[in-house]
PDB file of N, CA and C in Angstrom:
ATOM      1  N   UNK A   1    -106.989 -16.225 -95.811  1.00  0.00           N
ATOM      2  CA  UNK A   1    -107.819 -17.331 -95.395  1.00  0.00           C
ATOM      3  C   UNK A   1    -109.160 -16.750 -94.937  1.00  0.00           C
ATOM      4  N   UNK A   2    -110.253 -17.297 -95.642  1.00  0.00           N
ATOM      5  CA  UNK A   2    -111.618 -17.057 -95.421  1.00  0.00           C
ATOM      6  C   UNK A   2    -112.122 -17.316 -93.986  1.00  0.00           C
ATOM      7  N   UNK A   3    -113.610 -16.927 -93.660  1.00  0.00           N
ATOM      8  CA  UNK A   3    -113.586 -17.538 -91.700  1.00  0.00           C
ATOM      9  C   UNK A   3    -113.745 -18.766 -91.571  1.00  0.00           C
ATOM     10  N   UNK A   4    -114.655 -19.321 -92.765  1.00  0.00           N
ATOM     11  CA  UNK A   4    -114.873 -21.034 -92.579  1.00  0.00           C
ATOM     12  C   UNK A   4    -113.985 -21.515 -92.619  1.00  0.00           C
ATOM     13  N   UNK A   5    -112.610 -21.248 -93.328  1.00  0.00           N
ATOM     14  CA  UNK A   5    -111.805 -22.032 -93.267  1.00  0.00           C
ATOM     15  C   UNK A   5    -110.380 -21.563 -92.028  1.00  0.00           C
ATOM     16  N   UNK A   6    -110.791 -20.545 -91.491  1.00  0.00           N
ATOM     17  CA  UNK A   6    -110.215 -20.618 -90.118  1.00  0.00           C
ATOM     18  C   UNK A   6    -110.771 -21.378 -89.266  1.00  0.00           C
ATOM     19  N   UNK A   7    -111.816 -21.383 -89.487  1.00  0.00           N
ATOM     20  CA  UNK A   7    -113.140 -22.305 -88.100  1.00  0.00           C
ATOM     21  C   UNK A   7    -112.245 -23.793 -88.558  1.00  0.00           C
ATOM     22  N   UNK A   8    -112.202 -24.439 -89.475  1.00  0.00           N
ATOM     23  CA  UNK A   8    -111.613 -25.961 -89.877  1.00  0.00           C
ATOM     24  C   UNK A   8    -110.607 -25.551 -89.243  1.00  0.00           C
ATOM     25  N   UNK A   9    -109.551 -24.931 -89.671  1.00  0.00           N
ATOM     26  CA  UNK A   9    -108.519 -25.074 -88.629  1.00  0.00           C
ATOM     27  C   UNK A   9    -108.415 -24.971 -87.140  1.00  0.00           C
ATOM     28  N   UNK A  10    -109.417 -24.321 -86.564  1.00  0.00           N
ATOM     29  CA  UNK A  10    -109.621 -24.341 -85.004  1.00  0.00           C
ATOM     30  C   UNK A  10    -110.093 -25.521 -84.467  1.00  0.00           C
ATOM     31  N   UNK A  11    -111.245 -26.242 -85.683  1.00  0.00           N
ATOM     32  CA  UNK A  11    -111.770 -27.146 -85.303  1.00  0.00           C
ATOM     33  C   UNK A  11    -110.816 -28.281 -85.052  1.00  0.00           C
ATOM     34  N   UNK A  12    -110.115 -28.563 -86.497  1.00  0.00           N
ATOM     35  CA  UNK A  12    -109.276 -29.582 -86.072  1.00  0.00           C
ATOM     36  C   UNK A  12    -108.347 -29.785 -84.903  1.00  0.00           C
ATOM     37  N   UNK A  13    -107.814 -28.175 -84.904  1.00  0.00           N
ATOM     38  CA  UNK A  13    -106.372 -28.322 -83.752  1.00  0.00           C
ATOM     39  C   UNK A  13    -107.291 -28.750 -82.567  1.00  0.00           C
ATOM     40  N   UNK A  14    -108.675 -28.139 -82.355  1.00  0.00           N
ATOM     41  CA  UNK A  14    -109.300 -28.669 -80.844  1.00  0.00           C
ATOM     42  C   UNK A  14    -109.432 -29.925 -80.820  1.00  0.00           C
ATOM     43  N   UNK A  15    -110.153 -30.585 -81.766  1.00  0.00           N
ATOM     44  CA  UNK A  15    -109.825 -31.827 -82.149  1.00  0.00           C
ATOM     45  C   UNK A  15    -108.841 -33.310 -82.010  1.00  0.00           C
ATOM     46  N   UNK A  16    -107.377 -32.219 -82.577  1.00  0.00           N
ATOM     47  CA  UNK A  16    -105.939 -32.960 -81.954  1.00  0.00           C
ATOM     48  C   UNK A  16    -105.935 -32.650 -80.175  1.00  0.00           C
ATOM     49  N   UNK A  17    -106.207 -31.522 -80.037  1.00  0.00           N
ATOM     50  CA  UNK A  17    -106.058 -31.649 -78.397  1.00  0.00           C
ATOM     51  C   UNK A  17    -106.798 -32.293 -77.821  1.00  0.00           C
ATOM     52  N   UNK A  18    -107.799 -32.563 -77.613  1.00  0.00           N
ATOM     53  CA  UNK A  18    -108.572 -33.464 -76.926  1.00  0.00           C
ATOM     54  C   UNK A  18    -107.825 -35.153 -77.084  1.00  0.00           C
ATOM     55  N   UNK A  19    -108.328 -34.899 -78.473  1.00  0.00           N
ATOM     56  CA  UNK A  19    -107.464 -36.298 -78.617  1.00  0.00           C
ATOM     57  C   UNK A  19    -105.958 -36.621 -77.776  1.00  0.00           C
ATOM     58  N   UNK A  20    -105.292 -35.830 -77.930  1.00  0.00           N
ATOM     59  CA  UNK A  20    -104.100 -35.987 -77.024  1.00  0.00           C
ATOM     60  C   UNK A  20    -104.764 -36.228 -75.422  1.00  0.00           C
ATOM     61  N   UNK A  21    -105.491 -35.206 -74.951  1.00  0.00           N
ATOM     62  CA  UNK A  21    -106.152 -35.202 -73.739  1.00  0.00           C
ATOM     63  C   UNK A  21    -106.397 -36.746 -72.760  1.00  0.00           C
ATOM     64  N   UNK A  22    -107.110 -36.995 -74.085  1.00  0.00           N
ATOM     65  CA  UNK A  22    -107.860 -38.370 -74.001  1.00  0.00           C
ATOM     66  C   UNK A  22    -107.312 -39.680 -73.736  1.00  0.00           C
ATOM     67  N   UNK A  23    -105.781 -39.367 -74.868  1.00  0.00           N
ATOM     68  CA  UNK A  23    -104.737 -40.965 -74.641  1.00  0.00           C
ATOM     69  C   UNK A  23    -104.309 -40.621 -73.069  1.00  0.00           C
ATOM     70  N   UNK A  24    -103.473 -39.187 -73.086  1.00  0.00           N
ATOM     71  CA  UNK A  24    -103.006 -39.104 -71.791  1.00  0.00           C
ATOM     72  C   UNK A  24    -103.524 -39.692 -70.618  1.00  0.00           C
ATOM     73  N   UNK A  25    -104.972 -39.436 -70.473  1.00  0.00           N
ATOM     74  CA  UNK A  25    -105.388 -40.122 -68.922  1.00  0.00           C
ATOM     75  C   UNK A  25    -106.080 -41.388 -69.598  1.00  0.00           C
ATOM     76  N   UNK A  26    -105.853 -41.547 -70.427  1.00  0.00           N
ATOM     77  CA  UNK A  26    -106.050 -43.340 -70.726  1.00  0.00           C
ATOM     78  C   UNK A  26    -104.941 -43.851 -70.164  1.00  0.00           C
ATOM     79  N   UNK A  27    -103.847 -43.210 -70.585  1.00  0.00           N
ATOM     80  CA  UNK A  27    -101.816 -44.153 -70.127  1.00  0.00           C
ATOM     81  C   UNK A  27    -102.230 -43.831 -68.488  1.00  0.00           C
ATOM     82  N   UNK A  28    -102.838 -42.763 -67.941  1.00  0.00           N
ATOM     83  CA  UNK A  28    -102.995 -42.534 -66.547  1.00  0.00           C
ATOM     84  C   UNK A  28    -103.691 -43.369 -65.376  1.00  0.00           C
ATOM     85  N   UNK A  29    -104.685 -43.713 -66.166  1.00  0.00           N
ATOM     86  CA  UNK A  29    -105.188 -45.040 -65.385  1.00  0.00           C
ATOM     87  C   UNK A  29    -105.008 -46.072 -65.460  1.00  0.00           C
ATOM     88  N   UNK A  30    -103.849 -46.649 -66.247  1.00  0.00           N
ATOM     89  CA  UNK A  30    -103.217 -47.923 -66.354  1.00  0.00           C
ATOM     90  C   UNK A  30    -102.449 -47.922 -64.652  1.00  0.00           C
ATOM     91  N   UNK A  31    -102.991 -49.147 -64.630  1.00  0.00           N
ATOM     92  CA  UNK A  31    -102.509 -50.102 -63.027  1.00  0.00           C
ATOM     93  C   UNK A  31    -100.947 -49.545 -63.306  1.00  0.00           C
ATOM     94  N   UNK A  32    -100.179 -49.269 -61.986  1.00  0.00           N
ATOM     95  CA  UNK A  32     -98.855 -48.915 -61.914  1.00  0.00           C
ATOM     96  C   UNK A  32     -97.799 -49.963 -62.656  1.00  0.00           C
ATOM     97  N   UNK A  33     -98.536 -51.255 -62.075  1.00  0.00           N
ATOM     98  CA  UNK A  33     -97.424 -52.068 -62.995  1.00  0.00           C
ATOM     99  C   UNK A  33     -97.388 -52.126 -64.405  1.00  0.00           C
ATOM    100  N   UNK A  34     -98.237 -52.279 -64.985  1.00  0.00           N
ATOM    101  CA  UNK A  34     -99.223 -51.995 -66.467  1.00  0.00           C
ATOM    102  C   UNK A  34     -97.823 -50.710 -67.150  1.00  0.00           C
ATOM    103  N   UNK A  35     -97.835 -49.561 -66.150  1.00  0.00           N
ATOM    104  CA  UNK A  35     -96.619 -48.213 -66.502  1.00  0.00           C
ATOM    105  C   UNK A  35     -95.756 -48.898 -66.034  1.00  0.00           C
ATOM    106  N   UNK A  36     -95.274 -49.597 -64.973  1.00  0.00           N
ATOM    107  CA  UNK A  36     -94.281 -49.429 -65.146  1.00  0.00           C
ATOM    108  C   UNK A  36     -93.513 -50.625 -66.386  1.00  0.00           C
ATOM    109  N   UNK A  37     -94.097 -51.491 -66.558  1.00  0.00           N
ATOM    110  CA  UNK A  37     -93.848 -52.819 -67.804  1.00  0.00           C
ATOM    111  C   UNK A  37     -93.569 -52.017 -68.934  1.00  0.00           C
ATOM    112  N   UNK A  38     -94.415 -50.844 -68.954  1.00  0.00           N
ATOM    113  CA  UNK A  38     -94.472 -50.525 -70.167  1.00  0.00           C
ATOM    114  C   UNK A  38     -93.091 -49.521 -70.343  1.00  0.00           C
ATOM    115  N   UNK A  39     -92.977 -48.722 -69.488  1.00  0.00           N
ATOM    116  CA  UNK A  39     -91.304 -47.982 -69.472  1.00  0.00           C
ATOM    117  C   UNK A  39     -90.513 -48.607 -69.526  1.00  0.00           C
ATOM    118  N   UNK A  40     -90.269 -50.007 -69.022  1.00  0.00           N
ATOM    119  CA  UNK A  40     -88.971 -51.013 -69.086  1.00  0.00           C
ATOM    120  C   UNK A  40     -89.136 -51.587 -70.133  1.00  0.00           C
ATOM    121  N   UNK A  41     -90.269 -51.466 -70.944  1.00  0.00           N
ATOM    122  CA  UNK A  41     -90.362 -52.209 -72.372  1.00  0.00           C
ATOM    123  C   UNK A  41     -89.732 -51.124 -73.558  1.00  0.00           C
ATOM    124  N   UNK A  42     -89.872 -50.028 -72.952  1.00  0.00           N
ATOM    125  CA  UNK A  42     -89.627 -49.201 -73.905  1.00  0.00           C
ATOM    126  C   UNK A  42     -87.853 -48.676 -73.438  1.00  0.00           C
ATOM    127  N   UNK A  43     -87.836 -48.670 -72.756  1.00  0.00           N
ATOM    128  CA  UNK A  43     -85.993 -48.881 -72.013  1.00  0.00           C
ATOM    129  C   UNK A  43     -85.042 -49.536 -72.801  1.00  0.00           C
ATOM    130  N   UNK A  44     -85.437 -50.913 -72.889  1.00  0.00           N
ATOM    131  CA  UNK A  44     -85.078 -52.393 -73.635  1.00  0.00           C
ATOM    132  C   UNK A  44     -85.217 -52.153 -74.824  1.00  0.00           C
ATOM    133  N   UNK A  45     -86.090 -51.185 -75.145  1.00  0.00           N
ATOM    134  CA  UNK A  45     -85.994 -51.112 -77.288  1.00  0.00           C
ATOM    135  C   UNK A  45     -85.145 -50.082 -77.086  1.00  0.00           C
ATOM    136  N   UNK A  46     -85.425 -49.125 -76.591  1.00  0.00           N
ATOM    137  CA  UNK A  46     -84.074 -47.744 -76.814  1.00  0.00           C
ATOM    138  C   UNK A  46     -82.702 -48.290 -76.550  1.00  0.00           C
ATOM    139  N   UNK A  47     -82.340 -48.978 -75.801  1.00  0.00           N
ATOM    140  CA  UNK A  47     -81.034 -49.456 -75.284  1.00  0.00           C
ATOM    141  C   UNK A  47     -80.261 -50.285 -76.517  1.00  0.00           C
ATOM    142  N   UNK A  48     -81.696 -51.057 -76.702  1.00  0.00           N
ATOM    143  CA  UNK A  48     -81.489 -51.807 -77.878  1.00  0.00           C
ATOM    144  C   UNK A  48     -80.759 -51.616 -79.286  1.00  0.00           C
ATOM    145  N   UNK A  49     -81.721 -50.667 -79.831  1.00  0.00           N
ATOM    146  CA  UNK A  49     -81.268 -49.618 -80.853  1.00  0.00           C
ATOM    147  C   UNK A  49     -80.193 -49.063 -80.921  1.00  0.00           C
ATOM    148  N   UNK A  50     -79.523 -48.523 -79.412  1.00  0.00           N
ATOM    149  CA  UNK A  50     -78.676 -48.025 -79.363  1.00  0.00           C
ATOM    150  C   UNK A  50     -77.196 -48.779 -79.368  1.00  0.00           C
ATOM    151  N   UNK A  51     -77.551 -50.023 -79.049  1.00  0.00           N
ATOM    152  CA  UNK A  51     -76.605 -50.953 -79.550  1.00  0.00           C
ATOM    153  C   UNK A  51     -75.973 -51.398 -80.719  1.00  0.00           C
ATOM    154  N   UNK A  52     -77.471 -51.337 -80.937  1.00  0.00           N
ATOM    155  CA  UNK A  52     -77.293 -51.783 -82.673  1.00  0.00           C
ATOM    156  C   UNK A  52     -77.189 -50.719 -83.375  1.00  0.00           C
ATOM    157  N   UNK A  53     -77.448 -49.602 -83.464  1.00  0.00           N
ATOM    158  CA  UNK A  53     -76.637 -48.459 -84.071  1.00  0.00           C
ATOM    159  C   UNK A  53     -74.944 -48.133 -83.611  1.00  0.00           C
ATOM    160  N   UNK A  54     -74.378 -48.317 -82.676  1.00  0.00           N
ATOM    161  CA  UNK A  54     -72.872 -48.509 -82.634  1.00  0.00           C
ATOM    162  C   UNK A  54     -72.545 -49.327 -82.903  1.00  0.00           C
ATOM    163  N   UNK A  55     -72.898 -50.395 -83.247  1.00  0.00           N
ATOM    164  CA  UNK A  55     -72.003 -51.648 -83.468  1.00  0.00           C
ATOM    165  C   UNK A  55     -72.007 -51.847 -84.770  1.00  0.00           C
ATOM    166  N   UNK A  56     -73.188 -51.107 -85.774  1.00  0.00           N
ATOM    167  CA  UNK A  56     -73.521 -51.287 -87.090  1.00  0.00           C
ATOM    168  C   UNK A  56     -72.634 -50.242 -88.107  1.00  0.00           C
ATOM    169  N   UNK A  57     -72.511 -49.210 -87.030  1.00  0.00           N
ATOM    170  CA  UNK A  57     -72.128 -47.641 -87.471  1.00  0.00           C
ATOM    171  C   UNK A  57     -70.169 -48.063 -87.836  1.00  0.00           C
ATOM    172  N   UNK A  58     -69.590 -48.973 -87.100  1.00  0.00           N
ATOM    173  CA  UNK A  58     -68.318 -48.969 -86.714  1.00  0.00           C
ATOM    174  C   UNK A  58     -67.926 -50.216 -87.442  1.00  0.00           C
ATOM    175  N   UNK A  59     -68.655 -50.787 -88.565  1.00  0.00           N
ATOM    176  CA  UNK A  59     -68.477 -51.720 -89.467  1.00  0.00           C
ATOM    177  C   UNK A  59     -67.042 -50.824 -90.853  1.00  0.00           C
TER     178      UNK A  59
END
């Protein structure tokens, strides 16, 4: 691999990190209730799923 095309790859991965950076303290300054709605929303689909994958599985 040539240097320019190491530099694209540095560039991008810095790129993805920030970006990650960025959602993170976006979800961080959501009002507590805002997190916490959103964990019990996501509770209720996993639980969910998990229902419906045993009950579907045992047909």
């Amino acid at each position: 691999m040539n240097n320019r095309g190491l530099l694209v790859v540095i560039a991008v991965l810095l790129v993805g990190v920030l970006a990650i950076l960025l959602v993170q303290n976006h979800r961080e300054n959501k009002p507590l209730d805002e997190r916490i709605s959103d964990s019990v929303g996501e509770v209720v689909e996993e639980v969910g799923d998990e229902i419906d994958d045993n009950t579907t599985s045992h047909n």
